[in-house]
Protein backbone atom coordinates (compact mmCIF):
# COMPACT_ATOMS: atom_id res chain seq x y z
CA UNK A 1 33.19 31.55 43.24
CA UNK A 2 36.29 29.78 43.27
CA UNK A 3 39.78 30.83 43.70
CA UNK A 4 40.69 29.95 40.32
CA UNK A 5 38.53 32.59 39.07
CA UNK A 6 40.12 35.64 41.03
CA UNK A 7 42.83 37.10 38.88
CA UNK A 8 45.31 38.83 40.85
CA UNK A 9 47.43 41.37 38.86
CA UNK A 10 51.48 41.09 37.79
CA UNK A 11 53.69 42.84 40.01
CA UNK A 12 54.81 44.79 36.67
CA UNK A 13 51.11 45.98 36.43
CA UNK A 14 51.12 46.85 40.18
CA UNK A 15 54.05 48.62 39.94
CA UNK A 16 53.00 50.78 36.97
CA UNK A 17 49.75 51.97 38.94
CA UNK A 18 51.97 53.26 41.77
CA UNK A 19 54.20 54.92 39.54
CA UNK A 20 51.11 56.64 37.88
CA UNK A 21 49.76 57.61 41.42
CA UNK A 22 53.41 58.70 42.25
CA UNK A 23 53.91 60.81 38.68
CA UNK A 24 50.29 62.58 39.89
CA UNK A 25 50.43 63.29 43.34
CA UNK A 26 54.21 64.86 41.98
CA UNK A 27 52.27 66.63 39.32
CA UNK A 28 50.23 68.21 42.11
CA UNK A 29 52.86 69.12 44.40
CA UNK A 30 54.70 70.87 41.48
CA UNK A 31 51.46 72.33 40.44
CA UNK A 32 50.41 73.61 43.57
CA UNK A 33 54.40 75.02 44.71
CA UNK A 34 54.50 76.91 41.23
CA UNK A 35 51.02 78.61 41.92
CA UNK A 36 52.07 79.71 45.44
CA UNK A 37 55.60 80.90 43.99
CA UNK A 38 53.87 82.91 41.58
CA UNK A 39 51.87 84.42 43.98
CA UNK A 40 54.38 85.33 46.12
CA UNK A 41 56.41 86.65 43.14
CA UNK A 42 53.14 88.86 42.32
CA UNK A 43 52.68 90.49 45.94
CA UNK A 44 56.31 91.24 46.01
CA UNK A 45 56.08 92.80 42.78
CA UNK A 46 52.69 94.67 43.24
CA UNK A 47 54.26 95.65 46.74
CA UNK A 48 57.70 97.17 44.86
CA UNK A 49 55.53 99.01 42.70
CA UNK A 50 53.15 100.58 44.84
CA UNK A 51 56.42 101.61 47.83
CA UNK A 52 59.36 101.98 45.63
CA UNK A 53 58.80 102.26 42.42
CA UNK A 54 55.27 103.69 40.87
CA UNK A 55 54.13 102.96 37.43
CA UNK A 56 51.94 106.05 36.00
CA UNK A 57 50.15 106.07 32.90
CA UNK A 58 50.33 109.63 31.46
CA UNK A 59 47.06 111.96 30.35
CA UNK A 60 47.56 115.39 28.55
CA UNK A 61 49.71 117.08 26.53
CA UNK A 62 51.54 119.56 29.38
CA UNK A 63 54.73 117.69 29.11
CA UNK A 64 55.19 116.98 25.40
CA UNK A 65 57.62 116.82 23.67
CA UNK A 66 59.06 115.03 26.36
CA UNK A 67 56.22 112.98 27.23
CA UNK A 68 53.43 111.99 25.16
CA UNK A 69 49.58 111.50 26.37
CA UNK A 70 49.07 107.23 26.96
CA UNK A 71 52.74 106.66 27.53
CA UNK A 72 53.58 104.91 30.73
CA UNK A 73 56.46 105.40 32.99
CA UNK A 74 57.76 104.43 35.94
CA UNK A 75 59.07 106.52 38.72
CA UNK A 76 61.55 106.22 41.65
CA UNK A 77 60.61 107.58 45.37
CA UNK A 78 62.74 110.43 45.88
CA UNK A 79 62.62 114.05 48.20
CA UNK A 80 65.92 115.51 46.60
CA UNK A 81 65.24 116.91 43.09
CA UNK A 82 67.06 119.09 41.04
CA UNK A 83 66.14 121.49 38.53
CA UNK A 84 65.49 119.96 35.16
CA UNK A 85 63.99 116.47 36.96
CA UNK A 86 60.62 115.08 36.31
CA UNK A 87 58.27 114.71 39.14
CA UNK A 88 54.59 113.13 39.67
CA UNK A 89 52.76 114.83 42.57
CA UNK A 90 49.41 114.47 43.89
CA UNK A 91 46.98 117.47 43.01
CA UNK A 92 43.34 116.99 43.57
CA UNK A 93 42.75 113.39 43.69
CA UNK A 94 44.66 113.51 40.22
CA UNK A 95 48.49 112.88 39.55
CA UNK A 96 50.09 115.42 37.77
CA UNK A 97 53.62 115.57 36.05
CA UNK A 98 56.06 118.53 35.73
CA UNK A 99 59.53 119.71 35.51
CA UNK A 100 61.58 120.67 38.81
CA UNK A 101 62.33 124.40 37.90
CA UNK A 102 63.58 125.65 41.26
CA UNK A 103 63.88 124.64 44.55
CA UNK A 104 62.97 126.08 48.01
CA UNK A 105 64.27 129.45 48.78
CA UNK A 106 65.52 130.13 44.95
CA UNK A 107 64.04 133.41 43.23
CA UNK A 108 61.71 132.38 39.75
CA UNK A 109 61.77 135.26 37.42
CA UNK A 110 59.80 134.73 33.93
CA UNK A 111 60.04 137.51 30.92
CA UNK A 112 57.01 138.07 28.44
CA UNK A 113 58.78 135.81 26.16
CA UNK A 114 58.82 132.83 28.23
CA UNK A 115 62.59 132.99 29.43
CA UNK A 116 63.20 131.58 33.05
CA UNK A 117 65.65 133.00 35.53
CA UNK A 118 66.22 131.21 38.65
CA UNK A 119 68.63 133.58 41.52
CA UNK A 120 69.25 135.62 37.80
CA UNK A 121 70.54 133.04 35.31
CA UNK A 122 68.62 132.40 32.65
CA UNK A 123 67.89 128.55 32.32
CA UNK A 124 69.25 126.43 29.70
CA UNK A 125 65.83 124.49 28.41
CA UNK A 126 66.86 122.42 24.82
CA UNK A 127 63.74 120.22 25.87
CA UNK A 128 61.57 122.93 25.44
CA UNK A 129 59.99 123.17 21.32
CA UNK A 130 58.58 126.82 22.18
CA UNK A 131 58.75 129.30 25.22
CA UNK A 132 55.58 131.11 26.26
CA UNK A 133 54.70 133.11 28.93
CA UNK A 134 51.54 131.01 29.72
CA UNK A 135 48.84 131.04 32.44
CA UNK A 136 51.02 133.22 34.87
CA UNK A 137 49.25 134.89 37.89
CA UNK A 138 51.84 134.89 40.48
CA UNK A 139 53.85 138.08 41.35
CA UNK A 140 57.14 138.03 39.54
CA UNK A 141 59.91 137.48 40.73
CA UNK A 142 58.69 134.83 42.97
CA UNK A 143 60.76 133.08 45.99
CA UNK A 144 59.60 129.15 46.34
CA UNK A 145 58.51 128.81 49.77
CA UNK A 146 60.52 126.40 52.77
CA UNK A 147 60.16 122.85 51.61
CA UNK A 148 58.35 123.40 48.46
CA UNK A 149 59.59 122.87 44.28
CA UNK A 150 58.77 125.16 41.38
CA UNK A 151 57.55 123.14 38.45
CA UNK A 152 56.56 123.66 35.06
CA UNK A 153 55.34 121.78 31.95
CA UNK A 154 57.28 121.33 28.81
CA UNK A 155 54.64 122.55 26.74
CA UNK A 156 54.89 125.86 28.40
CA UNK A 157 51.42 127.69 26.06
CA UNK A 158 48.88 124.98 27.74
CA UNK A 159 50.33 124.31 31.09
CA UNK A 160 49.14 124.88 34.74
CA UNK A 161 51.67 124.98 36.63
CA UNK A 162 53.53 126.83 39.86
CA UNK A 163 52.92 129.98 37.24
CA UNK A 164 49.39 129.64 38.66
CA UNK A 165 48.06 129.85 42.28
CA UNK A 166 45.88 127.34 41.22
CA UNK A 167 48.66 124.54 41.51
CA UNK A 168 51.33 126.72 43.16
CA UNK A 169 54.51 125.58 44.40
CA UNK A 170 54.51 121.38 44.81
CA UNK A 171 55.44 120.28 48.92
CA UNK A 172 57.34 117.16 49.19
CA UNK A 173 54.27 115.31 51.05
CA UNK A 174 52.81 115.65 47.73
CA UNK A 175 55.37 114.42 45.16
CA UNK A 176 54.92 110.61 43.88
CA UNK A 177 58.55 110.21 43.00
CA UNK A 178 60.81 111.36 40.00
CA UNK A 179 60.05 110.20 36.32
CA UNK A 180 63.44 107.27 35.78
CA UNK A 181 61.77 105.12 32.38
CA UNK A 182 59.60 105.27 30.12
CA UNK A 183 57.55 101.82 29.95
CA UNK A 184 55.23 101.91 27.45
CA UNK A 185 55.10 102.05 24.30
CA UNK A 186 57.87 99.98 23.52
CA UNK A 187 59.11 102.04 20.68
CA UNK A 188 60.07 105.12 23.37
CA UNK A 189 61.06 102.86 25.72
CA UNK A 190 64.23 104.50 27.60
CA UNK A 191 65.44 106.41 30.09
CA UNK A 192 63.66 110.12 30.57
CA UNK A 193 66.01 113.23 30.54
């Protein structure tokens, strides 16, 4: 074999080649710095929800017509609640939902007809479709003990709430956080009064 018959290639030709080993191995870098970023992104996000900022998907009908069974809403972790907030708390390996009716120390009276006094006014409750008395076996009037909320459903006829010693009064150690937004679906998404 003679050095005539060795074709070496064009410097243009050699200098596309490293330019297509350069575009790849930039390719790659991008490739593998947008994975990792996402990642990261993902644990932060996963880590937000899970400390600050709990997303809860909703079963049952105890809150409606506030909240609706399959919705999904997001909560913010909170120990100071008012009356009239929304709370998820931990009851039996389940997550329930209510409405902050009084707080510790406050006096809970309810009438046949489903009317709430808490320390002898009677609440204002326009979220409410329908009073009812309800699944009551606690001896009224009731004080909420130290550190402990009074909670009730919206749909007062099917609820189990702190009217029953079944749930009782909800301690802070329990509570998931406050209902902020509803999530899902889109069509009710919004802040929750």
């Amino acid at each position: 074999m003679s050095s005539k018959d060795i074709s070496l290639p064009s410097v243009e030709a050699l200098e596309e080649e490293l330019n297509s080993v350069r575009r790849k191995r930039t390719f790659s870098r991008v490739l593998k710095s947008t994975f990792f970023s996402l990642l990261v992104v993902a644990a932060v996000a996963v880590i937000v929800a899970m400390l600050f900022l709990p997303v809860l998907q909703l079963t049952g009908s105890s809150m409606e017509p506030t909240l609706y069974n399959d919705q999904i809403v997001a909560a913010v972790r909170s120990s100071n609640f008012k009356t009239g907030d929304i709370i998820a708390f931990y009851y039996n390996n389940n997550i329930l939902v209510k409405r902050v009716i009084a707080n510790s120390g406050d006096w809970v009276d309810i009438d046949k007809d489903g009317n709430v006094t808490v320390n002898g006014t009677l609440l204002d409750e326009p979220y409410l479709q329908e009073k009812a008395f309800g699944d009551c076996n606690i001896a009224l009037p009731y004080q909420v003990p130290e550190g402990r909320v009074f909670v009730m459903g919206d749909n007062r006829a099917t609820s189990i709430d702190s009217r029953n010693t079944a749930v009782g009064c909800v301690s802070s150690e329990m509570v998931v956080g406050k209902l902020l937004l509803r999530v899902w679906p889109l069509n009710t998404f919004g802040l929750i009064d």
